[in-house]
Protein backbone atom coordinates (compact mmCIF):
# COMPACT_ATOMS: atom_id res chain seq x y z
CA UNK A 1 8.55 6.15 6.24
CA UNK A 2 6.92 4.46 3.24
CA UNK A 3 9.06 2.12 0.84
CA UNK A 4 8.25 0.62 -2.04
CA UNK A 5 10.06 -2.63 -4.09
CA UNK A 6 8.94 -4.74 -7.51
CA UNK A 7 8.75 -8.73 -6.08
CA UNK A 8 13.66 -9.22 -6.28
CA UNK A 9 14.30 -5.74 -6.09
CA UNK A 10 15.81 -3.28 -3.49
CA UNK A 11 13.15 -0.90 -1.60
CA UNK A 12 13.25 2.59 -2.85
CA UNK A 13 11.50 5.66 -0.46
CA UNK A 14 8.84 6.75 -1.38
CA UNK A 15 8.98 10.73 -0.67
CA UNK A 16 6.02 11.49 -2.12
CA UNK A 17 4.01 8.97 0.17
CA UNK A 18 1.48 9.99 2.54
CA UNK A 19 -0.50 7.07 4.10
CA UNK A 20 -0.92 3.00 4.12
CA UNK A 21 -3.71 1.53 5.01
CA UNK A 22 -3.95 -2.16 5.20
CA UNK A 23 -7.81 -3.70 6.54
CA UNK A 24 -7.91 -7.19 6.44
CA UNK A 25 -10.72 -9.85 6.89
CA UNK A 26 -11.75 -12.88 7.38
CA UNK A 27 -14.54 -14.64 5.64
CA UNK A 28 -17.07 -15.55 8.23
CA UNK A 29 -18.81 -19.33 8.41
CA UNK A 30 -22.32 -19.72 10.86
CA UNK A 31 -22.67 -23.08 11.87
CA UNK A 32 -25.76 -24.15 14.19
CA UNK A 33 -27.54 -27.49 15.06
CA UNK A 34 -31.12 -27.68 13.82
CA UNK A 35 -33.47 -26.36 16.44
CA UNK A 36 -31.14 -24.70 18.14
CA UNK A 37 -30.93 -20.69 18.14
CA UNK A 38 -27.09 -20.26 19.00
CA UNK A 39 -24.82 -19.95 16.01
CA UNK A 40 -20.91 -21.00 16.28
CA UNK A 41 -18.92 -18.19 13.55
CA UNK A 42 -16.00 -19.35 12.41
CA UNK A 43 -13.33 -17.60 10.74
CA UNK A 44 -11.86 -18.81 7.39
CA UNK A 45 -9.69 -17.37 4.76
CA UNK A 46 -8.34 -13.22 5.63
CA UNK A 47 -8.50 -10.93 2.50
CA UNK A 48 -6.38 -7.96 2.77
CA UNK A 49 -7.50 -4.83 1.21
CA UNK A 50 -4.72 -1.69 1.07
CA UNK A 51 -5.12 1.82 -0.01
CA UNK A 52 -1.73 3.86 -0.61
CA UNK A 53 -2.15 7.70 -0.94
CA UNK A 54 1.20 9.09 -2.67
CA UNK A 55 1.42 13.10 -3.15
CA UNK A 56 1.81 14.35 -6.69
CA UNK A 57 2.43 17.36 -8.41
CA UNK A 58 4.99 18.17 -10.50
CA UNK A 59 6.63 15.12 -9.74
CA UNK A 60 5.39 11.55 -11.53
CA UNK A 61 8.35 9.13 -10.73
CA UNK A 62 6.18 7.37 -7.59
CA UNK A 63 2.78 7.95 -9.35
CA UNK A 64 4.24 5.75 -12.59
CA UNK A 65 5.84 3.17 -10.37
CA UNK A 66 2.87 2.50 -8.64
CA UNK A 67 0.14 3.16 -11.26
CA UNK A 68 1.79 1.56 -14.36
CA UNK A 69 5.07 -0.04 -12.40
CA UNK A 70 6.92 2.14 -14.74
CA UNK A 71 9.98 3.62 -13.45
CA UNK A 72 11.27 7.11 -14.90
CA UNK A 73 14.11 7.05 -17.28
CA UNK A 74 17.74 8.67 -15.92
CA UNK A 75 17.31 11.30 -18.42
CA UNK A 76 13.65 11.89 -17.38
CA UNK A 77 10.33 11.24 -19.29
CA UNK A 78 10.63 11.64 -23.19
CA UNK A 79 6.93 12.41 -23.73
CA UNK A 80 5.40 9.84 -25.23
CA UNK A 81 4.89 7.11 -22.47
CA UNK A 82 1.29 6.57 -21.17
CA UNK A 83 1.04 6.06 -17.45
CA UNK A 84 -2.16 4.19 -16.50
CA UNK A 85 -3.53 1.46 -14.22
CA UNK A 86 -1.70 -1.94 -14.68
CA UNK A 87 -3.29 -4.34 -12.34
CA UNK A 88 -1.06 -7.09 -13.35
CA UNK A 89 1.83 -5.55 -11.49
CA UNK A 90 2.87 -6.64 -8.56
CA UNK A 91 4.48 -4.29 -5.31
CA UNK A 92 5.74 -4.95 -2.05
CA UNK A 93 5.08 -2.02 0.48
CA UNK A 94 6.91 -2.01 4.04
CA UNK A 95 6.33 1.10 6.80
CA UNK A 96 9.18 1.63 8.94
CA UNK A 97 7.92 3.25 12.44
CA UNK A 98 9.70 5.24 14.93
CA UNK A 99 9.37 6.71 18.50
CA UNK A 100 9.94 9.80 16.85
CA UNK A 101 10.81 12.64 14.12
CA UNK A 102 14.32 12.84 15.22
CA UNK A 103 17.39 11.90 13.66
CA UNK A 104 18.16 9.70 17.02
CA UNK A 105 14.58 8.08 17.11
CA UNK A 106 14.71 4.42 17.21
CA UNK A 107 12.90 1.70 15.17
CA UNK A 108 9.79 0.50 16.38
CA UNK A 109 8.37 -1.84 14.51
CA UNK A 110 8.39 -2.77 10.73
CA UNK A 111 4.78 -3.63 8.96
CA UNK A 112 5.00 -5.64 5.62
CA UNK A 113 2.94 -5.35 2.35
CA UNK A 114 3.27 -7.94 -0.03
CA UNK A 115 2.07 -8.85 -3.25
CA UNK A 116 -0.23 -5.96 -3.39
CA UNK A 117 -1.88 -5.40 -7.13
CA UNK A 118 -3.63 -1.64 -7.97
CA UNK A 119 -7.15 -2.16 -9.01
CA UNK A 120 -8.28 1.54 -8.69
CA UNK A 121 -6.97 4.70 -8.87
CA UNK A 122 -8.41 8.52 -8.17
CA UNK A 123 -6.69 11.62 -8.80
CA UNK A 124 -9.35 14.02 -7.24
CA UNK A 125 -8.91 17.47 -8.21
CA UNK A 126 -9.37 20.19 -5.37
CA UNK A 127 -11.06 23.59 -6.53
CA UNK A 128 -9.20 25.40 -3.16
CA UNK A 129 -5.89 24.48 -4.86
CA UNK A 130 -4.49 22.19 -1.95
CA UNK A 131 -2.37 19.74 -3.18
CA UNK A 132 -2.94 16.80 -5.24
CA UNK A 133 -2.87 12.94 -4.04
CA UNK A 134 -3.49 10.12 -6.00
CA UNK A 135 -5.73 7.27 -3.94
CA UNK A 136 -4.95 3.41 -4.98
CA UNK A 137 -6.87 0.47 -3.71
CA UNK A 138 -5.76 -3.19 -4.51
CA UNK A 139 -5.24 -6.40 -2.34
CA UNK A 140 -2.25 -8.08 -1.21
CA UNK A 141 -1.40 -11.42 -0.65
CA UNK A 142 -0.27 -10.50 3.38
CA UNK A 143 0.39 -7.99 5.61
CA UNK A 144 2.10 -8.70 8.86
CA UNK A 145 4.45 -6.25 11.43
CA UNK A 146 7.61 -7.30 12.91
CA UNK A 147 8.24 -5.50 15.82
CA UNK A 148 12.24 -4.03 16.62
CA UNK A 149 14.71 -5.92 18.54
CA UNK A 150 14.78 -5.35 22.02
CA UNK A 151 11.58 -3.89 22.67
């Protein structure tokens, strides 16, 4: 299960969500003595990139809070608002996993998002009529899993 929170607020589900995919890293330093023809690598900084696929349709409420980080009104859009890429927003993703599908299945392990900004956004369109998902990329400032209790 997917959930989603703006940087002090309480995580909301995303139902709509389909797939997280964090790839991090790390910048790469050779280092070598002259004449010599081995070559120490050494790791640096870790950048980590994160694409979130969310399911739309009819339904624009997780599209907007991602996309724009604009959240839909109680009495629903009024028409006029303009949902587009903000990249100045800031989310926090976190994916709980479980051993199962069941309503008994216990918590794995939780994996972290955090400080992710959008910086692109598709919307393909698929002639067969399957249903639509919008694609964000962005970076994040971490990612990190905390496994359950116990395990």
């Amino acid at each position: 299960m997917i959930f989603h929170a703006f940087p002090g607020q309480s995580w909301v589900l995303l139902n709509e969500g389909r797939v997280l995919t964090p790839n991090q890293s790390g910048d790469e330093t050779e280092y070598s003595r002259i004449g010599d023809k081995n070559k120490l690598k050494v790791a640096n900084t870790v950048t980590t990139d994160v694409a979130v696929q969310v399911y739309f349709e009819d339904d624009l409420t997780e599209v907007a809070r991602i996309l724009g980080g604009q959240v839909r009104p109680g009495g629903g859009w009024v028409g006029t608002e303009e949902i587009q890429l903000d990249t100045t927003v800031t989310h926090n993703f976190k994916v709980e996993n479980y051993d199962g599908i069941t309503v008994g299945a216990a918590l794995l392990f939780t994996e972290y998002v955090n400080s992710w900004r959008p910086s692109g956004v598709g919307t393909p369109l698929d002639a067969e009529g399957d249903v639509r998902i919008a694609e964000f990329s962005g970076a994040a400032a971490s990612y990190y899993i905390i496994p359950a209790a116990g395990l």
